[in-house]
Protein backbone atom coordinates (compact mmCIF):
# COMPACT_ATOMS: atom_id res chain seq x y z
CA UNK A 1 128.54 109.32 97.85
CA UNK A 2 126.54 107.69 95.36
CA UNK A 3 127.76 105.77 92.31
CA UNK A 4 126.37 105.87 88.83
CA UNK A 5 125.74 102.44 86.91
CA UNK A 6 125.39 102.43 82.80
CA UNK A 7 121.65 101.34 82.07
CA UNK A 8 121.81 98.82 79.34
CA UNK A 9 118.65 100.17 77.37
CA UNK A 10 119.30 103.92 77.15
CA UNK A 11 122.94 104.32 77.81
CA UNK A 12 121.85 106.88 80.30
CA UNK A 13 124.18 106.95 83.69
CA UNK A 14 121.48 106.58 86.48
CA UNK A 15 122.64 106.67 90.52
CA UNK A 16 122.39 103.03 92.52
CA UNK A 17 119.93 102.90 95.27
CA UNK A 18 121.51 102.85 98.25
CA UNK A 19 121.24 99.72 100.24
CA UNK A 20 118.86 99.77 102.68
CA UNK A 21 118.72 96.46 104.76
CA UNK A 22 120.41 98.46 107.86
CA UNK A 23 117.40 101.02 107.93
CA UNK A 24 115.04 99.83 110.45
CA UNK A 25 111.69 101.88 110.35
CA UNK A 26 109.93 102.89 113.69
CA UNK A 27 106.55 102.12 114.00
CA UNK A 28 104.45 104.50 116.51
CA UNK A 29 101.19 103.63 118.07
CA UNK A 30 99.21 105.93 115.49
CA UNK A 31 100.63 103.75 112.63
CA UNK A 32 99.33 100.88 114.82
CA UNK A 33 96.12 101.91 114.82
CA UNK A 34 95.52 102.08 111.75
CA UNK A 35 97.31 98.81 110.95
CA UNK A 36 94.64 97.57 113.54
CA UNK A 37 91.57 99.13 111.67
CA UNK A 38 92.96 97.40 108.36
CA UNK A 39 93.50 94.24 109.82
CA UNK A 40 89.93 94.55 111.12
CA UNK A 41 89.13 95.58 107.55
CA UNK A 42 90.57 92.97 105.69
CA UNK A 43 90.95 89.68 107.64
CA UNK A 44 94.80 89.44 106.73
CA UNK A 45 97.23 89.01 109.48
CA UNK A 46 99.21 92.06 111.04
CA UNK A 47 102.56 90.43 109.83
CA UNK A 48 101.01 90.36 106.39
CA UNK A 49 100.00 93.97 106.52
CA UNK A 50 103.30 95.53 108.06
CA UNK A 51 105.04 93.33 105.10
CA UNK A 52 102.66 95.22 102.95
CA UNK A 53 103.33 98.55 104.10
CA UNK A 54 107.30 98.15 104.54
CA UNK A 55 107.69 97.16 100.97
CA UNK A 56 104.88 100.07 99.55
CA UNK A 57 107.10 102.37 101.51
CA UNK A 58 110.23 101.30 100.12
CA UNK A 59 109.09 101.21 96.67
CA UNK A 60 107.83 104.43 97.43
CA UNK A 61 111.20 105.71 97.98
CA UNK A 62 113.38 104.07 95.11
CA UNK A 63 111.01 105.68 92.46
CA UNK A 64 111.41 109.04 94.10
């Protein structure tokens, strides 16, 4: 169950992200690929672009 926290600027009860430090995302070889083809693309390093991507995705899914 999720609990509500008090925003400070609108006084509006809002629900707490859950914590999500457990959740451990499964890459699979098509998401590799194209990892691959960006690092090719932009000269960063694949830890650099899977950082990228994780925290994209989890932003991603607070907002929703």
């Amino acid at each position: 169950m999720r609990r509500q926290v008090q925003t400070a600027a609108f006084d509006v009860p809002e629900y707490e992200p859950r914590r999500i430090g457990y959740y451990r995302p499964r890459i699979l070889p098509r998401h590799l690929r194209l990892l691959w083809l960006e690092k090719q693309r932009t000269k960063k390093f694949m830890t650099e672009l899977i950082d990228d991507a994780l925290d994209e995705y989890f932003n991603c899914r607070q907002v929703s």
